[in-house]
Protein backbone atom coordinates (compact mmCIF):
# COMPACT_ATOMS: atom_id res chain seq x y z
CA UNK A 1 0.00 0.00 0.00
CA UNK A 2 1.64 3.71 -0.85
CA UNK A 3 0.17 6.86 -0.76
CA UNK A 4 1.76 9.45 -3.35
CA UNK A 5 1.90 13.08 -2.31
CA UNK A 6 2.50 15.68 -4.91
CA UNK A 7 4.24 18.81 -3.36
CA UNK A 8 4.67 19.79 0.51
CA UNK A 9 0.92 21.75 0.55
CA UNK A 10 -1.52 22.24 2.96
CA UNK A 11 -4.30 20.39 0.84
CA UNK A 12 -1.56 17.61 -0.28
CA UNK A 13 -1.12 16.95 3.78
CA UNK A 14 -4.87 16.79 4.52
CA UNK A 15 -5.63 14.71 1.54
CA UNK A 16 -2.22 12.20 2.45
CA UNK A 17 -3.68 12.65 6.83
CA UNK A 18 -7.09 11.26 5.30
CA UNK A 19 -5.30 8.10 3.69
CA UNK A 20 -3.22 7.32 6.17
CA UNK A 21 -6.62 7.62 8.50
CA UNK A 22 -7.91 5.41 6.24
CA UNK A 23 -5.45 2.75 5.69
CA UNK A 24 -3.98 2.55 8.71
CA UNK A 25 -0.58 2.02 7.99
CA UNK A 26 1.79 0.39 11.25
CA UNK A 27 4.99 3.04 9.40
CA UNK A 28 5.49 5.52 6.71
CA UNK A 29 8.93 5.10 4.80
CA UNK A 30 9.05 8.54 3.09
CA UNK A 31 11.14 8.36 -0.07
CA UNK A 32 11.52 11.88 -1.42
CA UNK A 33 11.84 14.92 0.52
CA UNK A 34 8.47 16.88 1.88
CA UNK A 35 9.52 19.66 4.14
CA UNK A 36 8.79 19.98 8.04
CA UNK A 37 5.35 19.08 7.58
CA UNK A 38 5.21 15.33 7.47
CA UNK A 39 7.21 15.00 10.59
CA UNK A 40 4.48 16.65 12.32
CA UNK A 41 1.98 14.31 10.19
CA UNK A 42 3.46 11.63 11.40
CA UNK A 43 3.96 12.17 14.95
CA UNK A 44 0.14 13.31 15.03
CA UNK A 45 -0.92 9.97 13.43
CA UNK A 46 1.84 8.72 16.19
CA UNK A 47 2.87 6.50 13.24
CA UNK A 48 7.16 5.54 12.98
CA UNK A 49 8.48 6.56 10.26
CA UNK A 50 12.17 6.37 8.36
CA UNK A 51 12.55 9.39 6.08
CA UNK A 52 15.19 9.99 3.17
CA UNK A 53 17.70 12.25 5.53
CA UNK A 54 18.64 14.00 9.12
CA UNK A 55 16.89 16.96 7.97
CA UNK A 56 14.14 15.22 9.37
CA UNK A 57 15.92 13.79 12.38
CA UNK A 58 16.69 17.22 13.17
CA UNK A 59 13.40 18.31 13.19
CA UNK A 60 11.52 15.29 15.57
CA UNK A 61 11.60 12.62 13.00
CA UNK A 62 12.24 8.82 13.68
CA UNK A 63 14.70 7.68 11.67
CA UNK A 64 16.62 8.22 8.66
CA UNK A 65 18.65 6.65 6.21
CA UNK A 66 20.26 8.52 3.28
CA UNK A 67 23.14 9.73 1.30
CA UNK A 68 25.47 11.75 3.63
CA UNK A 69 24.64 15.88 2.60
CA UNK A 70 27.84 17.04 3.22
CA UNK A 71 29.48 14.34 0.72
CA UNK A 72 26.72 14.66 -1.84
CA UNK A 73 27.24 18.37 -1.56
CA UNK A 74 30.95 18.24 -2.14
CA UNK A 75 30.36 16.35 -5.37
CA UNK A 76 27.72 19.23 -6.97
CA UNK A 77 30.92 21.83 -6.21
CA UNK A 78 33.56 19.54 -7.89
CA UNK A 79 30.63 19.30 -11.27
CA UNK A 80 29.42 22.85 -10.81
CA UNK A 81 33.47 23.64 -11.00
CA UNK A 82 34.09 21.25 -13.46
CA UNK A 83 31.21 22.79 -15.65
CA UNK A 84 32.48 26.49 -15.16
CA UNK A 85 35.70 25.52 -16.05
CA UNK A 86 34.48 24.34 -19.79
CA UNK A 87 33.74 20.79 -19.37
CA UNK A 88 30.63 19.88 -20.74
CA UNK A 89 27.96 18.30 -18.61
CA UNK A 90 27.41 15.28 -19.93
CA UNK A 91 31.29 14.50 -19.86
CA UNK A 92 31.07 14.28 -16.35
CA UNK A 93 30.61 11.13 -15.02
CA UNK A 94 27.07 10.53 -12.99
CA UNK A 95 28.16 10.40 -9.07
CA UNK A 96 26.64 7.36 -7.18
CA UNK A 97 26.77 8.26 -3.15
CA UNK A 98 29.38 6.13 -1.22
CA UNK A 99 28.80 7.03 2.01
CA UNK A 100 25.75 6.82 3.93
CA UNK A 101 24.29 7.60 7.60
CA UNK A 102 21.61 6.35 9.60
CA UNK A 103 20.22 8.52 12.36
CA UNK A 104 17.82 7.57 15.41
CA UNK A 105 16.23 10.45 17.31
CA UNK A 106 14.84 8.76 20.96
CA UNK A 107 12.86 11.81 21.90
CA UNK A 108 10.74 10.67 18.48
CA UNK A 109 10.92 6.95 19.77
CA UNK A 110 9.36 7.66 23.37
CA UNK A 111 7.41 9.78 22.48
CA UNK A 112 5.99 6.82 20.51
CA UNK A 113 5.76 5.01 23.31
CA UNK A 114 8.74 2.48 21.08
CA UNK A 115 11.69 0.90 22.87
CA UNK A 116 14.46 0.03 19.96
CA UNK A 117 16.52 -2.80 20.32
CA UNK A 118 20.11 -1.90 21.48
CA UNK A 119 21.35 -4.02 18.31
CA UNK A 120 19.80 -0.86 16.07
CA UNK A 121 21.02 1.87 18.11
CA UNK A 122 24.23 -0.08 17.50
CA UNK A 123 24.00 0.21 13.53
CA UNK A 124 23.31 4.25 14.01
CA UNK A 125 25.78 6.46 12.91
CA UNK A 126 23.92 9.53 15.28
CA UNK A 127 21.63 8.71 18.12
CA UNK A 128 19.86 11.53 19.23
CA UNK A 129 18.73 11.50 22.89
């Protein structure tokens, strides 16, 4: 079951707080990036979630697994020099991430009323308390 949600709107959140009412999912894995909003979703559905980066760690959120930002963001400098420097675009070589992180925030986790296994905090690169 999957729910697609268009852009980060007011409407697109009450339409997407109406499925999830309706479906009754036990998680939402959120694969592309929605803004501040569907952390607060979430945690008013009380539903875990995992979500594409620590952006949403940061903000209350589960969990997330994703690309490292700072690495990623390293990688658009060395193209967007590249590229000003006279090398045409599609010379450059598509960049696959290498290095990834996986964040826990407890605060999100009790205030689910979750205990996580000590073997997952173990696997988190950032445990927020």
């Amino acid at each position: 079951m999957g729910v697609s949600v268009e852009e980060p709107s007011p409407e697109e959140y009450r339409r997407l707080s109406a499925a999830l009412v309706e479906q009754t999912p036990d998680a939402i894995v959120l694969a592309g990036g929605l803004g501040a909003g569907i952390v607060q979703l979430a945690a008013n559905q009380r539903l875990p979630a995992i979500y594409p980066s620590r952006f949403y760690t940061d903000l209350g959120g589960l969990m997330a697994y994703g690309s490292d930002a700072n690495e990623t963001a390293r990688q658009i400098a060395n193209d967007v020099h590249q590229i000003l420097g006279g090398v045409k675009p599609g010379d450059i070589a598509i960049y696959q991430a290498t290095k990834f992180e996986f964040v826990i925030n407890l605060k999100a986790a009790d205030s689910l009323g979750l205990t996580l296994p000590r073997s997952l905090l173990a696997l988190a690169d950032e445990v927020i308390e």
